[in-house]
PDB file of N, CA and C in Angstrom:
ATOM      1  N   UNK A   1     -97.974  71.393 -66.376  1.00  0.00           N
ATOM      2  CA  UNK A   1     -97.207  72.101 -65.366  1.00  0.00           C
ATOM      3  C   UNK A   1     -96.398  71.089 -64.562  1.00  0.00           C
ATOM      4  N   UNK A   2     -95.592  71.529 -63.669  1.00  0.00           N
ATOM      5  CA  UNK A   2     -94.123  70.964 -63.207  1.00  0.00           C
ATOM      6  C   UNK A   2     -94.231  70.860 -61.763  1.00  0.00           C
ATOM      7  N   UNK A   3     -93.618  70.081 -61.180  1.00  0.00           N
ATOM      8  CA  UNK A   3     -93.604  70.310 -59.511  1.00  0.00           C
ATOM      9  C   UNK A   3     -92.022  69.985 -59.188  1.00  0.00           C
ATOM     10  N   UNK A   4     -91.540  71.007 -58.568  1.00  0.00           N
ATOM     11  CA  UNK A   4     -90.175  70.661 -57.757  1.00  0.00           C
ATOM     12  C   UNK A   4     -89.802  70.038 -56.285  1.00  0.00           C
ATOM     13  N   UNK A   5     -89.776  68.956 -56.114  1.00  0.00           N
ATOM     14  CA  UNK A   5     -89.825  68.437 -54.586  1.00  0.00           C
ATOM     15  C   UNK A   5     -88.411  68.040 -54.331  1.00  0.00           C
ATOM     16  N   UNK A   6     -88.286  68.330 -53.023  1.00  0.00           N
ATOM     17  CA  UNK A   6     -86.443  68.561 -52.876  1.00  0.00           C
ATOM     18  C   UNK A   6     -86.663  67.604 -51.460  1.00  0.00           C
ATOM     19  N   UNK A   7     -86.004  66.950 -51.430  1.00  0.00           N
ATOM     20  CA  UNK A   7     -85.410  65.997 -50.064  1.00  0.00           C
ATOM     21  C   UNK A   7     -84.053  65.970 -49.272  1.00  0.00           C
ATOM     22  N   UNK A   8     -84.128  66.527 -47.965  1.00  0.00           N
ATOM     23  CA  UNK A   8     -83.336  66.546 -47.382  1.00  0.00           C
ATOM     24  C   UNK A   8     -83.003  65.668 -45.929  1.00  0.00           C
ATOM     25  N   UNK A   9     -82.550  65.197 -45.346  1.00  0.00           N
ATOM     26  CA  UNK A   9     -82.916  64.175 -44.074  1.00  0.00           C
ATOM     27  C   UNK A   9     -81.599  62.925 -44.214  1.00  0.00           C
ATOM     28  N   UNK A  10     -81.384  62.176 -43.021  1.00  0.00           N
ATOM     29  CA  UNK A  10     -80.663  61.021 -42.514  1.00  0.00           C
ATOM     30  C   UNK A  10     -80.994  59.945 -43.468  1.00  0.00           C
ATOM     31  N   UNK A  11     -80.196  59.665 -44.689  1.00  0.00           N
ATOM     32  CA  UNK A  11     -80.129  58.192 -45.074  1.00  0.00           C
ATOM     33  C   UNK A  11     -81.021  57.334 -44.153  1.00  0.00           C
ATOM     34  N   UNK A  12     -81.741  56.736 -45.118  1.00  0.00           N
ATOM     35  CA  UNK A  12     -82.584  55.332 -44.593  1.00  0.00           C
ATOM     36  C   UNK A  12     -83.022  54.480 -45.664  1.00  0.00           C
ATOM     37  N   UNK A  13     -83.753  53.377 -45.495  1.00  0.00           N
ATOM     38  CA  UNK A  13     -84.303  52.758 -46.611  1.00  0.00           C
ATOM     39  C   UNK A  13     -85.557  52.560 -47.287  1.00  0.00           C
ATOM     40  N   UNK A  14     -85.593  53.587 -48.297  1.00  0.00           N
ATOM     41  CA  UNK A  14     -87.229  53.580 -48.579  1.00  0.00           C
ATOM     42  C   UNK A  14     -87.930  55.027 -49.051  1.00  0.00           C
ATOM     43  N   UNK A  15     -86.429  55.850 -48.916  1.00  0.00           N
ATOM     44  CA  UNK A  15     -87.248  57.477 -48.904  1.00  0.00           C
ATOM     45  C   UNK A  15     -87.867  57.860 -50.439  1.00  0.00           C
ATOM     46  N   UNK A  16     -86.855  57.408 -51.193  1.00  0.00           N
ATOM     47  CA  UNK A  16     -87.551  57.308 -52.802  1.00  0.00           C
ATOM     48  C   UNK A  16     -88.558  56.949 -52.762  1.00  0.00           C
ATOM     49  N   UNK A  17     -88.921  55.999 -52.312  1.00  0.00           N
ATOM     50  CA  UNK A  17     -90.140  55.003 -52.871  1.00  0.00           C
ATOM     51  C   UNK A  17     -91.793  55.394 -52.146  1.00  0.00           C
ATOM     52  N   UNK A  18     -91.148  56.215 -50.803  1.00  0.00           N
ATOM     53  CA  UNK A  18     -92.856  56.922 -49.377  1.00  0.00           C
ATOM     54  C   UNK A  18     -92.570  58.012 -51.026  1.00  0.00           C
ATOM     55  N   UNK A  19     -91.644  58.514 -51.126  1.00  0.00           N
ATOM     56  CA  UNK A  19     -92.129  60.078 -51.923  1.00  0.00           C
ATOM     57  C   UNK A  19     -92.931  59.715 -53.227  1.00  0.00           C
ATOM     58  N   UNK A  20     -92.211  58.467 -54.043  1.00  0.00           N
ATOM     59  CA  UNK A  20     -93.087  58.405 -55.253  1.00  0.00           C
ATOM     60  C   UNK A  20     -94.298  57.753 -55.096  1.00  0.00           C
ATOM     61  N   UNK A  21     -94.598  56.826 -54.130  1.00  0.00           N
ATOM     62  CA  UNK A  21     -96.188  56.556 -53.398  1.00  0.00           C
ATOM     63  C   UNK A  21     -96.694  57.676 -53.547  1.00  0.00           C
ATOM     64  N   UNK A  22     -96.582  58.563 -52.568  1.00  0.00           N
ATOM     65  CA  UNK A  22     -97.663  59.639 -52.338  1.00  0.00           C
ATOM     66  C   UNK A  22     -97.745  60.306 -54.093  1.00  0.00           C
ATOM     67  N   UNK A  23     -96.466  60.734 -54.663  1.00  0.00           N
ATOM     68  CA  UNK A  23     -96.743  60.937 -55.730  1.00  0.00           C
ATOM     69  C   UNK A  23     -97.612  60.741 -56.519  1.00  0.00           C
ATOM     70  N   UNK A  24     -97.278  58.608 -56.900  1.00  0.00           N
ATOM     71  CA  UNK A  24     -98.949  58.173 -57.388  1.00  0.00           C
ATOM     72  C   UNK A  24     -99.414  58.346 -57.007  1.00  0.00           C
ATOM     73  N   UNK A  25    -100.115  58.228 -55.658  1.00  0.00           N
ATOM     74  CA  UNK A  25    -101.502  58.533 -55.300  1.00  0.00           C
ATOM     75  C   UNK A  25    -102.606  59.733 -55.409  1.00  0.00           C
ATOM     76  N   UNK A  26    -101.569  60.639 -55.737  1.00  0.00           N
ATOM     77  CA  UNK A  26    -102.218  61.975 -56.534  1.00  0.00           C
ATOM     78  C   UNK A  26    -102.213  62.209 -57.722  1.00  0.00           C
ATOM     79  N   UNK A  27    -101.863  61.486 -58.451  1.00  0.00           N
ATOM     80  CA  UNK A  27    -101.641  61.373 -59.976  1.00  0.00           C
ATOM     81  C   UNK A  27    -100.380  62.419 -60.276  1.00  0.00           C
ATOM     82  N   UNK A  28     -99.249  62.213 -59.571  1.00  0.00           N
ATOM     83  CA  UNK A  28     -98.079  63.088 -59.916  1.00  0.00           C
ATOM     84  C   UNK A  28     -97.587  62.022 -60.651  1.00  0.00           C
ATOM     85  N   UNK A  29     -96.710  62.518 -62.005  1.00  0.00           N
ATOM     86  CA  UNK A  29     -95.798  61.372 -63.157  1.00  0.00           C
ATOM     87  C   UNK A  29     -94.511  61.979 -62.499  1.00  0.00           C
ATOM     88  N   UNK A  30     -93.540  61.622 -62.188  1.00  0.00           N
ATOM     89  CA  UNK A  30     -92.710  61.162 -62.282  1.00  0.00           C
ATOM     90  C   UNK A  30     -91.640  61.731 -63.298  1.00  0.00           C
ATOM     91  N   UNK A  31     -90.657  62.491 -63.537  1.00  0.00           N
ATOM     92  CA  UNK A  31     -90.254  62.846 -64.849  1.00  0.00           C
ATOM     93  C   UNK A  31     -88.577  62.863 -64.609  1.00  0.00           C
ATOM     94  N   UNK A  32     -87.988  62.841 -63.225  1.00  0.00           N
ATOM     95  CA  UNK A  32     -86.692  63.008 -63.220  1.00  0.00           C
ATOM     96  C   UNK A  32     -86.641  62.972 -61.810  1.00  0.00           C
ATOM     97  N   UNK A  33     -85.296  62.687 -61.325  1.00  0.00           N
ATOM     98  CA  UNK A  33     -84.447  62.510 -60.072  1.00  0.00           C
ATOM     99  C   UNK A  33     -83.579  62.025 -59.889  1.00  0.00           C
ATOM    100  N   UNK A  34     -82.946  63.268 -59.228  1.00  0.00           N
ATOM    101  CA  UNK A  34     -81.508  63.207 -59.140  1.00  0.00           C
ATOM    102  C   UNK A  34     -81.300  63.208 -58.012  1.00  0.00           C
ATOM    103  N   UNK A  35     -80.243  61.832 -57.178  1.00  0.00           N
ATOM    104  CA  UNK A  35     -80.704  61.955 -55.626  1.00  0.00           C
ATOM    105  C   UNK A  35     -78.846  61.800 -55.167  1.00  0.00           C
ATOM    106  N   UNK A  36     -78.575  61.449 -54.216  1.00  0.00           N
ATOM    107  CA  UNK A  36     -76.979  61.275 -53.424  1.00  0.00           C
ATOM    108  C   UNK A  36     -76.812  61.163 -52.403  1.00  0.00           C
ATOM    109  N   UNK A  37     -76.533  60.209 -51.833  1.00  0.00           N
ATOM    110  CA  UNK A  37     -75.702  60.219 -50.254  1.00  0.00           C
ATOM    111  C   UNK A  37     -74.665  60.949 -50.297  1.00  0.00           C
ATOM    112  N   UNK A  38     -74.732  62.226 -49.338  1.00  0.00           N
ATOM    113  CA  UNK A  38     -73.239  62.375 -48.389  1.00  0.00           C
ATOM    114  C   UNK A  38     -73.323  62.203 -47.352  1.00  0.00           C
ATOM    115  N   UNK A  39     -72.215  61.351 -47.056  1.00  0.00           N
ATOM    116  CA  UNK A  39     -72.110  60.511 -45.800  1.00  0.00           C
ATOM    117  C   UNK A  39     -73.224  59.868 -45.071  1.00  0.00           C
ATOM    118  N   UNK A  40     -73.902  60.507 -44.132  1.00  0.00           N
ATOM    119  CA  UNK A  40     -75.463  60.050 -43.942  1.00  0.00           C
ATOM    120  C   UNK A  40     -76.610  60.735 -44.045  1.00  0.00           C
ATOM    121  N   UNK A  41     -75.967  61.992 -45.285  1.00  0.00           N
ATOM    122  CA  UNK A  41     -77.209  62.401 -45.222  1.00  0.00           C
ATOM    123  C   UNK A  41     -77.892  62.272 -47.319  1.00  0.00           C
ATOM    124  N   UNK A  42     -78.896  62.070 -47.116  1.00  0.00           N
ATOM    125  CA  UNK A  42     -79.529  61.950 -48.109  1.00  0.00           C
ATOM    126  C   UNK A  42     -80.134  63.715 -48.647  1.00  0.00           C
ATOM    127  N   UNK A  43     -79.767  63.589 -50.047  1.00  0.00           N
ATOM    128  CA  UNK A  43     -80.771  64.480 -50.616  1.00  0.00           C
ATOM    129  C   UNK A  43     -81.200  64.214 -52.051  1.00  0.00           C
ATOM    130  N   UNK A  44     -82.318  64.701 -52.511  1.00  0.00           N
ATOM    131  CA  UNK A  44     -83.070  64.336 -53.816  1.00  0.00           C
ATOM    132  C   UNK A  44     -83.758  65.596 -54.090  1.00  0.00           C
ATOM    133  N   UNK A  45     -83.510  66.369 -55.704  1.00  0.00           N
ATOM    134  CA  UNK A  45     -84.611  66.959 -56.195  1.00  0.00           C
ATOM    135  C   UNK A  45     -85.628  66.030 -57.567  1.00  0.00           C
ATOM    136  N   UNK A  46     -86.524  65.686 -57.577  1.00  0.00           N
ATOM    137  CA  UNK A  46     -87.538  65.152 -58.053  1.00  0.00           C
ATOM    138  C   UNK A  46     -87.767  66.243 -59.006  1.00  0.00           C
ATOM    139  N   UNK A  47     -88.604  65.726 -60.638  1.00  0.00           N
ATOM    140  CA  UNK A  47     -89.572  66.746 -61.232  1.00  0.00           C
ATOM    141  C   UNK A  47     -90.383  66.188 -61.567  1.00  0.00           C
ATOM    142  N   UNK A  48     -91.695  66.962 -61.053  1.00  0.00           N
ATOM    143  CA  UNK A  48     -93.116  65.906 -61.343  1.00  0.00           C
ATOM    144  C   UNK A  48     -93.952  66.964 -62.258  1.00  0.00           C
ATOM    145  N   UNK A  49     -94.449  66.140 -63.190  1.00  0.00           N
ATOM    146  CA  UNK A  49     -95.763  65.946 -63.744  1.00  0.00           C
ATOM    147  C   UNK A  49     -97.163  66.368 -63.105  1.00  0.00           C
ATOM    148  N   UNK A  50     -97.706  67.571 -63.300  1.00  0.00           N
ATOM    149  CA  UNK A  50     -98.578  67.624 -62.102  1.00  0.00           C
ATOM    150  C   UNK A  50    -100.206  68.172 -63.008  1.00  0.00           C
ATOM    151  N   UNK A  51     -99.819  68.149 -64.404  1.00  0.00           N
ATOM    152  CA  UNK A  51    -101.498  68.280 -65.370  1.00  0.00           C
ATOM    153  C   UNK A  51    -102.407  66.986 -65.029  1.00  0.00           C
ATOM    154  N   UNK A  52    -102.257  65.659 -64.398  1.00  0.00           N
ATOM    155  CA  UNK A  52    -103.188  65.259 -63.988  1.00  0.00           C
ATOM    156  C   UNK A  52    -103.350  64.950 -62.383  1.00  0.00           C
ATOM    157  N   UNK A  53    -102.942  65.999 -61.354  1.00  0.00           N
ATOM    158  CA  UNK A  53    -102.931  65.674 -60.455  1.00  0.00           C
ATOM    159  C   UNK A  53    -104.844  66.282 -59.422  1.00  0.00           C
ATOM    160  N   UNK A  54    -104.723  64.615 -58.976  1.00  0.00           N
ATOM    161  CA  UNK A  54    -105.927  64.682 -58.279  1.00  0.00           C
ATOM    162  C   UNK A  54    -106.390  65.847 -57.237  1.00  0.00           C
ATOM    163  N   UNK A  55    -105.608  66.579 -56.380  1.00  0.00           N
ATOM    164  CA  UNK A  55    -105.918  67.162 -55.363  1.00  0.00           C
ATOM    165  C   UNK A  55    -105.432  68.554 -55.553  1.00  0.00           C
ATOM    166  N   UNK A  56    -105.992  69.554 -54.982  1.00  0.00           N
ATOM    167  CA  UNK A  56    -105.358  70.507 -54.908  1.00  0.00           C
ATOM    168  C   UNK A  56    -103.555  70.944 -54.831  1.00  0.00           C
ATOM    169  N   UNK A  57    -103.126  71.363 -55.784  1.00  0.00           N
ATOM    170  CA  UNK A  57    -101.718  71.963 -55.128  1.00  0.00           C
ATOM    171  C   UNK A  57    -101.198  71.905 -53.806  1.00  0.00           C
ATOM    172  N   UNK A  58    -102.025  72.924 -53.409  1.00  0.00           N
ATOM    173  CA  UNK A  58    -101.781  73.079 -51.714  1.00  0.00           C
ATOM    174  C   UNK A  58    -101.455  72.265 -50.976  1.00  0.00           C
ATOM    175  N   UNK A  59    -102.660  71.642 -50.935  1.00  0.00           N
ATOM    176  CA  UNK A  59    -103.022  70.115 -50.035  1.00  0.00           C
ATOM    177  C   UNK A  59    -101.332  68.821 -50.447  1.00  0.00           C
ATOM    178  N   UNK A  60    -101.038  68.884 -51.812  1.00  0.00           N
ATOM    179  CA  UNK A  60     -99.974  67.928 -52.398  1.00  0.00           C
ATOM    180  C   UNK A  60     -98.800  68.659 -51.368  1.00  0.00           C
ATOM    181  N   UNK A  61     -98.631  70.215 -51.898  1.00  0.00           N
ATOM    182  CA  UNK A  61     -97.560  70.437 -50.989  1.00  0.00           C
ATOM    183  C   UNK A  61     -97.870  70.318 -48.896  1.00  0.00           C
ATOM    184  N   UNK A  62     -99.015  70.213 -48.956  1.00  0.00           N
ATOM    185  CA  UNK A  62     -98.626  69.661 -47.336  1.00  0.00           C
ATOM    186  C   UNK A  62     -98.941  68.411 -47.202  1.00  0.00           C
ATOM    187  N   UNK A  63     -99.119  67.530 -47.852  1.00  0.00           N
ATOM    188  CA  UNK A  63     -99.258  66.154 -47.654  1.00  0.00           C
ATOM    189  C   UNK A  63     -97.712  65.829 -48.254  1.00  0.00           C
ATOM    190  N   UNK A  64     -96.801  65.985 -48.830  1.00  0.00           N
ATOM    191  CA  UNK A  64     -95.480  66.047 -48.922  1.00  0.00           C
ATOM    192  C   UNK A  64     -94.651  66.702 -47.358  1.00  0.00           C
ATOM    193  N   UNK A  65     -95.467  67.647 -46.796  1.00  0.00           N
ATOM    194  CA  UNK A  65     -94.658  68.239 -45.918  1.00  0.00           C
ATOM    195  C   UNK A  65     -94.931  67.553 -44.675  1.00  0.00           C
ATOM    196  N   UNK A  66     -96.130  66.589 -44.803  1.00  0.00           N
ATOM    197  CA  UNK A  66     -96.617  65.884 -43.594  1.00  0.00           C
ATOM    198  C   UNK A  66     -95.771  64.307 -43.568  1.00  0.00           C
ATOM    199  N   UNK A  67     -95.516  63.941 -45.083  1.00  0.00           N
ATOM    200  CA  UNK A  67     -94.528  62.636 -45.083  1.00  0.00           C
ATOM    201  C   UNK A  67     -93.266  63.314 -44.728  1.00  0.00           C
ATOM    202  N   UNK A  68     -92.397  64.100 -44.880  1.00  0.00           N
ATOM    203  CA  UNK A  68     -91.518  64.543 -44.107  1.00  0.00           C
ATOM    204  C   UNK A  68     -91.042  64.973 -42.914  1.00  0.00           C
ATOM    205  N   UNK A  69     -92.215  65.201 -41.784  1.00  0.00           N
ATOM    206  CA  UNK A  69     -92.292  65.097 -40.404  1.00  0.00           C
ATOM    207  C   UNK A  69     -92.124  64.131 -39.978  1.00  0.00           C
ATOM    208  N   UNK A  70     -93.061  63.262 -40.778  1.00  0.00           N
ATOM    209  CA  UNK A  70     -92.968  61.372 -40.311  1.00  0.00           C
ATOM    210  C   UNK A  70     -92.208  60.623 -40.293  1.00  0.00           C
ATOM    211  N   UNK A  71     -91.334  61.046 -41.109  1.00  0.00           N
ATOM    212  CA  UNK A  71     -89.986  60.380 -41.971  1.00  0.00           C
ATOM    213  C   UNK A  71     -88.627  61.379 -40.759  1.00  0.00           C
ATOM    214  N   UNK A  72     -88.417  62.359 -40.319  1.00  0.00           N
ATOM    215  CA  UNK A  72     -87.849  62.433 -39.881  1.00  0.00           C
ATOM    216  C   UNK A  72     -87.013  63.488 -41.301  1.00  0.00           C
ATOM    217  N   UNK A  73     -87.323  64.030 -42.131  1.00  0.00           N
ATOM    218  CA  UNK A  73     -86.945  64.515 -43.901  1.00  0.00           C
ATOM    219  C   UNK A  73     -87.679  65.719 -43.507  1.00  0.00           C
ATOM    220  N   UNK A  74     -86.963  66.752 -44.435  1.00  0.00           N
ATOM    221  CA  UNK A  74     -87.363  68.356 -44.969  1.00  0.00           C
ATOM    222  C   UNK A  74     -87.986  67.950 -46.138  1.00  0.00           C
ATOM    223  N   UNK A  75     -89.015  67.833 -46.634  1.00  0.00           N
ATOM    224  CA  UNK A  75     -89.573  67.716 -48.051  1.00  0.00           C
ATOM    225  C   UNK A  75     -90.823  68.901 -48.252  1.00  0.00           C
ATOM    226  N   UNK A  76     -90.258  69.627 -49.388  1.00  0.00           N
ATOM    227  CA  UNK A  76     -90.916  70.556 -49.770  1.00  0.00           C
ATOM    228  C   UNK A  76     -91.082  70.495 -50.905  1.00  0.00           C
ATOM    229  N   UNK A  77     -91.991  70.808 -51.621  1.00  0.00           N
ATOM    230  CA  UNK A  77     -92.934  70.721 -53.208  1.00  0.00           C
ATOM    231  C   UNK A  77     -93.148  72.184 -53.854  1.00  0.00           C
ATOM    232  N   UNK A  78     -92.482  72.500 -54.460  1.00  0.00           N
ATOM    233  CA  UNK A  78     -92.983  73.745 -54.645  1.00  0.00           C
ATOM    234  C   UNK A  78     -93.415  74.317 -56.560  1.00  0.00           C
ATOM    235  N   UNK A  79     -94.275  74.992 -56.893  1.00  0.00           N
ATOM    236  CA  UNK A  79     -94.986  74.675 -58.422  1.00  0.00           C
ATOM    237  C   UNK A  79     -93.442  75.284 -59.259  1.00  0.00           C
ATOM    238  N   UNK A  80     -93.469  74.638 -60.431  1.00  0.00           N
ATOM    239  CA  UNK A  80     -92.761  75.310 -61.062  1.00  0.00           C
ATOM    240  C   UNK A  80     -92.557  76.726 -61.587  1.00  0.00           C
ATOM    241  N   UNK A  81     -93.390  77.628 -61.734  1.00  0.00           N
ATOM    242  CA  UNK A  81     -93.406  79.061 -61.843  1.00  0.00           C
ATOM    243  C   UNK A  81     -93.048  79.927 -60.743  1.00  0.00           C
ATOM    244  N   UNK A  82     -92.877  79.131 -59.371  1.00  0.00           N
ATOM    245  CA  UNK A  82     -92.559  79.728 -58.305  1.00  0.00           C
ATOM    246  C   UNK A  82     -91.357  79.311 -58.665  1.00  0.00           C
ATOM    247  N   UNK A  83     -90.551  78.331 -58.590  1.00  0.00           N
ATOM    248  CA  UNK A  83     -89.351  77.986 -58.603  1.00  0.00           C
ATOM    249  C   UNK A  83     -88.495  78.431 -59.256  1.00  0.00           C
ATOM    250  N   UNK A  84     -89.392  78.891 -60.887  1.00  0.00           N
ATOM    251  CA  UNK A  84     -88.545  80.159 -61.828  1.00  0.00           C
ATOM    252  C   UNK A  84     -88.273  81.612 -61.584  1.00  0.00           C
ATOM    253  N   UNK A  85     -89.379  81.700 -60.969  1.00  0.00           N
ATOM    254  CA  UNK A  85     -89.487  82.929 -60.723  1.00  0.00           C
ATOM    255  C   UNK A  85     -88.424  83.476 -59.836  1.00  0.00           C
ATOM    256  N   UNK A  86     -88.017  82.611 -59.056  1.00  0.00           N
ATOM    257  CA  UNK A  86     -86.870  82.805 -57.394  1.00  0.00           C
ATOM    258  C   UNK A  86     -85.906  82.378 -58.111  1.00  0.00           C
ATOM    259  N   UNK A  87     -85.482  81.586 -59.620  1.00  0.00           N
ATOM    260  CA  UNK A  87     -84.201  81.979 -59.922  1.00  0.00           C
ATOM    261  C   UNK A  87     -84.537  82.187 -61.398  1.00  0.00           C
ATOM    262  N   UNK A  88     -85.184  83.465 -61.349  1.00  0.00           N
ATOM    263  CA  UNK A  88     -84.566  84.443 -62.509  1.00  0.00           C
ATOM    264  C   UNK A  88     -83.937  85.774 -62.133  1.00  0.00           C
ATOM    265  N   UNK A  89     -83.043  85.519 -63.179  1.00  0.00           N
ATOM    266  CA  UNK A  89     -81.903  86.546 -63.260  1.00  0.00           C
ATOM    267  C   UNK A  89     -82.458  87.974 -63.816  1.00  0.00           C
TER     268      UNK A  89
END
């Protein structure tokens, strides 16, 4: 199964790298990202790997939503079947 994590927030240095930390640290892989500055603002959607992830779902999506308070970033995680589901036609 799949995880969609989307980044939104003020250019800085380092936001890739807090998101794919926490990533490893739950055993999320890593599978794609596509990220861009406009002007100063940063955004990134990520696709993770989430068949060996250590912790509950839940908990991943608010420990993602808790590095994004910290950070001053909108980061939300959301499973892939939810994400299809809200865009099927």
């Amino acid at each position: 199964m799949k995880t969609v994590i989307t980044v939104v927030g003020r250019d800085s240095v380092g936001i890739i790298a807090k998101v794919s930390s926490v990533c490893a640290t739950f055993g999320v892989n890593i599978l794609d990202i596509s990220q861009t500055v406009i002007s100063e603002y940063f955004t990134m959607i990520m696709i993770g790997d989430i068949d060996n992830i250590t912790i509950p779902f839940t908990r991943f999506v608010d420990e993602m939503a808790k590095l994004g308070q910290e950070n001053s970033l909108e980061i939300h995680a959301m499973h892939e079947d939810i994400f299809n589901s809200m865009h099927r036609i």
